[in-house]
Protein backbone atom coordinates (compact mmCIF):
# COMPACT_ATOMS: atom_id res chain seq x y z
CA UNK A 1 156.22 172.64 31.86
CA UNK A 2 154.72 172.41 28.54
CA UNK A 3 155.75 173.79 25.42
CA UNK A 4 155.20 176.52 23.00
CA UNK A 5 155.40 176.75 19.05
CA UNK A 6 157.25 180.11 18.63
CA UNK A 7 156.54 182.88 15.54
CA UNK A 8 159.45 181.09 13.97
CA UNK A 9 157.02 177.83 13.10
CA UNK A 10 157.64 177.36 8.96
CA UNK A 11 154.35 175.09 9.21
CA UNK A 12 155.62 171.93 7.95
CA UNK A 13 153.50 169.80 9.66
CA UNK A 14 156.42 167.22 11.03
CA UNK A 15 155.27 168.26 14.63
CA UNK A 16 151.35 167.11 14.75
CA UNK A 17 151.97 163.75 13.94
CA UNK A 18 154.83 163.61 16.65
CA UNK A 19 152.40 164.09 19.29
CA UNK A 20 151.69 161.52 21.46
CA UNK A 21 148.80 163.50 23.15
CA UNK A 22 147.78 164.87 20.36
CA UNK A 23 148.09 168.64 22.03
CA UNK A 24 149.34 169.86 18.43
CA UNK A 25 147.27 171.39 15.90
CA UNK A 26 147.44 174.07 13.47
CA UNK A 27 146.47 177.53 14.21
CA UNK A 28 145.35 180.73 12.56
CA UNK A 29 148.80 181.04 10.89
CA UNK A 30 151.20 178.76 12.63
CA UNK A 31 150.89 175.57 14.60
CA UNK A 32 149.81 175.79 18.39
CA UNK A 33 150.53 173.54 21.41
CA UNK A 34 147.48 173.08 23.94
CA UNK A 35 149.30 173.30 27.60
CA UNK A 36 146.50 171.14 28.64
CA UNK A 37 147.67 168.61 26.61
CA UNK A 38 151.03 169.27 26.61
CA UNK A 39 153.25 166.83 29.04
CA UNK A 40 156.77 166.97 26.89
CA UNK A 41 155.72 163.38 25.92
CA UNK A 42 156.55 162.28 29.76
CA UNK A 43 154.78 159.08 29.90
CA UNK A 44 155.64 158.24 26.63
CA UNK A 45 159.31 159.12 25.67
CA UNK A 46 162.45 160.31 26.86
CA UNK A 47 162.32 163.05 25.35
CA UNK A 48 159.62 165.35 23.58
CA UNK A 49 159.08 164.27 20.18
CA UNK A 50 157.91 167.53 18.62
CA UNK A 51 161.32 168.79 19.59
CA UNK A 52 163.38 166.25 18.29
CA UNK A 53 161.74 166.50 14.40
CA UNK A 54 161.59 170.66 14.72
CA UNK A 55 163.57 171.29 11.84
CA UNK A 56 163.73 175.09 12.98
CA UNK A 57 164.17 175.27 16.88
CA UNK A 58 161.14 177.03 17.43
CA UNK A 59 159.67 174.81 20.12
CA UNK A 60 160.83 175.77 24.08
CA UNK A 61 159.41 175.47 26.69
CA UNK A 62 156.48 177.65 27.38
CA UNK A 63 157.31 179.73 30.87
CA UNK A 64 153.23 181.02 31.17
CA UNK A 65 153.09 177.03 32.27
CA UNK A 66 155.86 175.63 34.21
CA UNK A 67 155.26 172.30 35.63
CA UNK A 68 157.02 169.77 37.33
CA UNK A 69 158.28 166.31 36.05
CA UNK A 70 155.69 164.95 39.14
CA UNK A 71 153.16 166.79 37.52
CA UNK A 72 153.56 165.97 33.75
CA UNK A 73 153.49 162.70 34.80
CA UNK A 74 149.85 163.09 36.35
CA UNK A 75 148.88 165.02 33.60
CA UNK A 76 149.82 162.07 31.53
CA UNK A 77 147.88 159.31 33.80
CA UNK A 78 145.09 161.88 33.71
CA UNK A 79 145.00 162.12 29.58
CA UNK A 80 144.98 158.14 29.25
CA UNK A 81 142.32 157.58 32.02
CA UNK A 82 140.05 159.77 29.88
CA UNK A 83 141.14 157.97 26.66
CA UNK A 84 139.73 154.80 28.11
């Protein structure tokens, strides 16, 4: 499932950077997570990184895309065979 960036985004910019797949970037007034993008940093870390540096919780998990651990995982292996 990816994530979302909820209404509740203060725009501090400690989220982009995070990103392993670089899925976030800022949007017309708050910063938006690309689902395409978007594999809760499976692949990478235990856990995803955007959340963990969210200083104001607005980061769940976006229920328009669920996916399964199986499939972040070839979403991941997908993203890094196109980085190469």
């Amino acid at each position: 499932m990816a994530l979302i960036i909820t209404d509740e985004c203060i725009n501090c910019d400690v989220c982009e950077p995070e990103c392993p797949n670089d899925a976030i970037s800022q949007g017309d007034t708050i910063y938006e997570i690309d689902p395409d993008k978007c594999t809760e940093c499976v692949g990478h870390y235990d856990t995803p990184q955007c959340v963990e540096v969210c200083p104001v919780d607005c980061i769940p998990k976006d229920l328009a895309h669920v996916e399964s651990n199986a499939q972040l995982q070839a979403k991941y292996e997908r993203l890094m065979a196109a980085k190469k």
